[in-house]
Structures are given as C-alpha cells and as structure tokens.
Protein backbone atom coordinates (compact mmCIF):
# COMPACT_ATOMS: atom_id res chain seq x y z
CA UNK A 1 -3.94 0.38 -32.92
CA UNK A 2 -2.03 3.16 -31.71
CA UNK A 3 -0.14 3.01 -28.03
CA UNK A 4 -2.96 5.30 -26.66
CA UNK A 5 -5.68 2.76 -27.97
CA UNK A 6 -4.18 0.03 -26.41
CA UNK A 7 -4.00 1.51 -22.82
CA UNK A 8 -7.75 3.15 -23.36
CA UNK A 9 -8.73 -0.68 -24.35
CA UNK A 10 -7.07 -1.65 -21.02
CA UNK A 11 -7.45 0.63 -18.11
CA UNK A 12 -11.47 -0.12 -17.71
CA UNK A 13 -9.90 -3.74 -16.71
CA UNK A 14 -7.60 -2.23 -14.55
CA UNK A 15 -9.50 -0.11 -12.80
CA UNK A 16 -10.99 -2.45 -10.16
CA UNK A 17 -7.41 -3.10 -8.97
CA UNK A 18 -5.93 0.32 -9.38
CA UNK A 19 -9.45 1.91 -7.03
CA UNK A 20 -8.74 -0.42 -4.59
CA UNK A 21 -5.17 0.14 -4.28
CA UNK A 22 -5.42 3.93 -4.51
CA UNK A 23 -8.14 3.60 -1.73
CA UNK A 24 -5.53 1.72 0.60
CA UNK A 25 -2.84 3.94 0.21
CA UNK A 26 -5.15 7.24 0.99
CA UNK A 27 -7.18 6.13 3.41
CA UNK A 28 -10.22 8.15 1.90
CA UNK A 29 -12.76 7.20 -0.90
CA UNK A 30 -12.55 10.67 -2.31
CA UNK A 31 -9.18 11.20 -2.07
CA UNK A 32 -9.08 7.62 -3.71
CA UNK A 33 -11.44 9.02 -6.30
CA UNK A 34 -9.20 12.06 -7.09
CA UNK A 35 -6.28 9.72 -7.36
CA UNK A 36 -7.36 7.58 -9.69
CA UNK A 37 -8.51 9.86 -11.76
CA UNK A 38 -5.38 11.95 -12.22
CA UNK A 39 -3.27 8.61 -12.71
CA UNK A 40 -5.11 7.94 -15.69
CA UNK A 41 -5.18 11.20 -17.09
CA UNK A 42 -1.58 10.90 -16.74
CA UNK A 43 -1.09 7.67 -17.91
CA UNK A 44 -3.67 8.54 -20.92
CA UNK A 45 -1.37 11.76 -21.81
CA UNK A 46 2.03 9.78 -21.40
CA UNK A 47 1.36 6.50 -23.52
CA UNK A 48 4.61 7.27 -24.78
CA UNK A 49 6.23 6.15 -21.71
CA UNK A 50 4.82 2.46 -21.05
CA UNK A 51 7.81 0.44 -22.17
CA UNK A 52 7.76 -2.42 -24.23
CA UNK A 53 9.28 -4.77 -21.36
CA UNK A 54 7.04 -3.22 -18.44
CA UNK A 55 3.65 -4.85 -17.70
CA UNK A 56 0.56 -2.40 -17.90
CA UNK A 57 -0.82 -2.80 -14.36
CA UNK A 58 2.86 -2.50 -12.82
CA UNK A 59 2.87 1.16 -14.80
CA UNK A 60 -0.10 2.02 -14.19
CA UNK A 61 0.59 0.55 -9.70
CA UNK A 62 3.52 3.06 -10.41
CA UNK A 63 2.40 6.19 -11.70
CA UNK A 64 -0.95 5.80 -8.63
CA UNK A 65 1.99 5.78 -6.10
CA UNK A 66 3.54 8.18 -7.25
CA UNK A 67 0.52 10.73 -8.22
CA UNK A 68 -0.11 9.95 -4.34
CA UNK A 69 3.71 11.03 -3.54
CA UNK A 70 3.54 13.83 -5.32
CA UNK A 71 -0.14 15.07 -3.52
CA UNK A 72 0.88 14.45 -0.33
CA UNK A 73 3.99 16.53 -0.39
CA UNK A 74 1.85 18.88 -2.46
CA UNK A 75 -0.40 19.34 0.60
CA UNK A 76 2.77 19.23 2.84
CA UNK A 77 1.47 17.05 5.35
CA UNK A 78 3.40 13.40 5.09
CA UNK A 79 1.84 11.78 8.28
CA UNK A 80 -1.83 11.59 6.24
CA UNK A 81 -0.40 8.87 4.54
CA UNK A 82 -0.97 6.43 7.81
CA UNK A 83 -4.52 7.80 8.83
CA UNK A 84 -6.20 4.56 10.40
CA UNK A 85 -8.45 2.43 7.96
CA UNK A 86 -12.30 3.19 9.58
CA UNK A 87 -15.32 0.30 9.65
CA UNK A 88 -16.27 2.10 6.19
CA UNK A 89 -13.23 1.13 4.49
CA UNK A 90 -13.16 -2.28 5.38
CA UNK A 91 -16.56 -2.88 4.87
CA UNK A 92 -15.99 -1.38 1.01
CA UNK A 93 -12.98 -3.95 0.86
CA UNK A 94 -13.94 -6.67 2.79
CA UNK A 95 -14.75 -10.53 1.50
CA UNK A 96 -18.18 -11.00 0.82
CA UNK A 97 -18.51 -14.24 2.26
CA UNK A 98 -19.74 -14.40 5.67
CA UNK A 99 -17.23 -14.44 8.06
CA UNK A 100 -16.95 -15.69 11.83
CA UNK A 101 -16.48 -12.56 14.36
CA UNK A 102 -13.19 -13.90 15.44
CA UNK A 103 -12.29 -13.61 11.71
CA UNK A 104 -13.51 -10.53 11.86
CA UNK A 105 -11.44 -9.84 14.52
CA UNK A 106 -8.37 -10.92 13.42
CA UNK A 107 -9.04 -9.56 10.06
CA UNK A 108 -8.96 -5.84 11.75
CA UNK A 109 -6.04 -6.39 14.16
CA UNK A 110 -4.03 -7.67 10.90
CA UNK A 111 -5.36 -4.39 8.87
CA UNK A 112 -4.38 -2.25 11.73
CA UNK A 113 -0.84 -3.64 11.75
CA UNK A 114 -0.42 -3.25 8.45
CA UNK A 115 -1.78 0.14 8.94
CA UNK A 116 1.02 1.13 11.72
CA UNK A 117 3.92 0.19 9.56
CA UNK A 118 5.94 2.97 7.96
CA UNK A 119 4.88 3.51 4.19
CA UNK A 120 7.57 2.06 2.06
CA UNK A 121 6.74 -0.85 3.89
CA UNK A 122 3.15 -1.01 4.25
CA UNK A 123 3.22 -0.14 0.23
CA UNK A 124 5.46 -2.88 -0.51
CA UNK A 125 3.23 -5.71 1.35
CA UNK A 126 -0.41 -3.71 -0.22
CA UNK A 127 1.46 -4.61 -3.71
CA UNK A 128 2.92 -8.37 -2.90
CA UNK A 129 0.58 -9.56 -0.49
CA UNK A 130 -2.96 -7.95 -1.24
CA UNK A 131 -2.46 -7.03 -5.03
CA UNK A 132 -0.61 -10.76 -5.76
CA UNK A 133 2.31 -8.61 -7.63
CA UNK A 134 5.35 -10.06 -8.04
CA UNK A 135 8.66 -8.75 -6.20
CA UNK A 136 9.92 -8.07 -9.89
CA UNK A 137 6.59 -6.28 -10.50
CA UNK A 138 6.40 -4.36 -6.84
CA UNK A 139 10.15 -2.85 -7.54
CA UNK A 140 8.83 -1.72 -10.69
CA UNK A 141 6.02 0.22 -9.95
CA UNK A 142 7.89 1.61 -7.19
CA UNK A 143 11.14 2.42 -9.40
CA UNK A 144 13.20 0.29 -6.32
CA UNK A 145 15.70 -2.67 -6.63
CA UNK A 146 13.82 -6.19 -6.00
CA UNK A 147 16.30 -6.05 -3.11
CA UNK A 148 14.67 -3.22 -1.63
CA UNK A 149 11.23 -4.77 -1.56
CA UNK A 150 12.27 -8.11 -0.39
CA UNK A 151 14.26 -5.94 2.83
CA UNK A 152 10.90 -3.77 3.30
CA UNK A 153 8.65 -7.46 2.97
CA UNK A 154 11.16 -8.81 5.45
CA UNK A 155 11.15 -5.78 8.21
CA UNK A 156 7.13 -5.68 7.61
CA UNK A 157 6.64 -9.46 7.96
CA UNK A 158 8.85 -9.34 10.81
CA UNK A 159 7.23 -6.06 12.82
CA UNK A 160 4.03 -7.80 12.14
CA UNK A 161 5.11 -11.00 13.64
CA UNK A 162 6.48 -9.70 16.27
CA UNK A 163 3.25 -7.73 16.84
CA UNK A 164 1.06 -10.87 17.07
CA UNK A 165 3.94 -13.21 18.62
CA UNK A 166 4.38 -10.56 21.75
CA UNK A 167 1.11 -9.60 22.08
CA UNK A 168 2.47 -5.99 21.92
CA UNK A 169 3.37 -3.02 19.47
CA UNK A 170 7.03 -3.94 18.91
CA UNK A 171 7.24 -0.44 19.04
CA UNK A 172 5.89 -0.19 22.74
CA UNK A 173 8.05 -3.00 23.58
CA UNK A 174 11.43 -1.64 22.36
CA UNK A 175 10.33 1.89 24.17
CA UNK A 176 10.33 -0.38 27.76
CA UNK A 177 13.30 -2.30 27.05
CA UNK A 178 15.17 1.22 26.75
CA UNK A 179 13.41 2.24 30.37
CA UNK A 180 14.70 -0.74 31.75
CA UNK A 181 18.37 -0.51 30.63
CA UNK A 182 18.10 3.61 31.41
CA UNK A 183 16.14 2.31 35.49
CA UNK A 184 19.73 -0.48 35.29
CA UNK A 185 21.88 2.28 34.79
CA UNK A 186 20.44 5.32 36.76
C-alpha cells in the first residue's frame, strides 16, 4: 500500500480526536468543521511529507494547528483565537456520566481558565493535558523544542494555579499590585 493508502486507512480513526481538538482551538463547530476538513485535504495531498520517525496523529495535531494559524491571520483578526467556550461547546465535549453541579462548576471555571490563557499556552496544555500527547509529541505537532512546551505547561499550570489558589485573575491581581506601588510612590 502506497503512503496515501495508509493515511486514507487511518484518518477515519483519527478523526474523533482531530474534531475535537480543532473544535477547542476555534471555538466554533463550523469553523471546526471547515478546519478539519482542509487539514485533511492537506494532509491527503501531502502524504509525501509524513516522515518515517513522526507519529500520524502528531502530523496530522500539526498540520490542524497550523491550517488554524494560517486562517486566522488569513482573516486578520488574531484575538478570535480566545473567544470564550459557550454552554454548547461544553455540552458537545463534556463527560457523559452524570456529574454533581459543583463538578459542573468547577469543570467550567477550569475551562474558562484555560480559556484566558494566551494561545501557545492554552495549545500546549489542549495537546498534553486533554489530548494525553506526549511533550515529545506536543513539540512536534507544534514544530517547537520539548523545552518550549514544558516552559508554556509550566507558565499555564502556574497562571492557572495561581488563578484558583488567589481566588483571582492573576492578571487582575498583578494590575493592583502595580496601583499600590504607583498610590506608595505618588
């Protein structure tokens, strides 16, 4: 079987992980839709460039992230990239088991975190932490040293923490620690 074969016997496996990936990092179920679809058109007219050494799904992770790159700066508006997950999404992504509403709860406040980080970050912890890839896999798809994710894991896992440990947006609270030393020295 030829390269192209093989990837047209493996994407419909794929596909459950890639849809919900491409629907985290959009934000939107059509734009999700769109996505997908033009990463494996891509993917299906570049077989040619899966190498040997490079695990299908991490290619495939890669050339979704990028495709969504490459349409946001198409459409020349970078902040739609952190749009705010809606009850829709979650609901579409959600565990089916019943859950308590304090889960529930929590469950939202740690999707809205995630959600507020900036993007090279929030991508890095949607691959590790919610796809189960592999820092060697993450820096991969993203074409970045495993240094790089394990410094944006780090600064995520630490603005989250700080998020939930405080009780406050880290962001709010270094905004009021600056008013205080500005109210100290004026």
């Amino acid at each position: 079987m030829n390269r192209t074969g093989d990837l047209c016997s493996m994407l419909p496996k794929m596909l459950p992980q890639l849809w919900k990936f491409a629907l985290r990092i959009s934000g939107d179920k059509h734009d999700a839709e769109d996505l997908l679809q033009l990463a494996c058109l891509r993917a299906l007219e570049r077989p040619h460039q899966l190498r040997p050494d490079t695990a299908p799904l991490s290619w495939m992770f890669s050339i979704v992230y990028s495709t969504w790159i490459n349409e946001v700066r198409a459409r020349g508006v970078r902040s739609r990239a952190g749009i705010a997950w809606d009850d829709d999404l979650l609901d579409s992504v959600a565990d089916p088991a019943a859950r308590t509403p304090e889960e529930n709860l929590m469950s939202g406040q740690i999707v809205s975190a995630v959600q507020r980080l900036p993007e090279p970050q929030r991508v890095a912890m949607l691959l590790v932490a919610i796809e189960g890839m592999s820092y060697k896999e993450a820096a991969e798809a993203l074409d970045v040293p495993i240094g790089t994710i394990m410094s944006r894991l780090s600064r995520a896992r630490q603005t989250i923490g700080a998020a939930f440990g405080a009780g406050k947006d880290p962001l709010v609270k270094r905004q009021e620690s600056k008013e205080t030393v500005v109210g100290r020295n004026g």
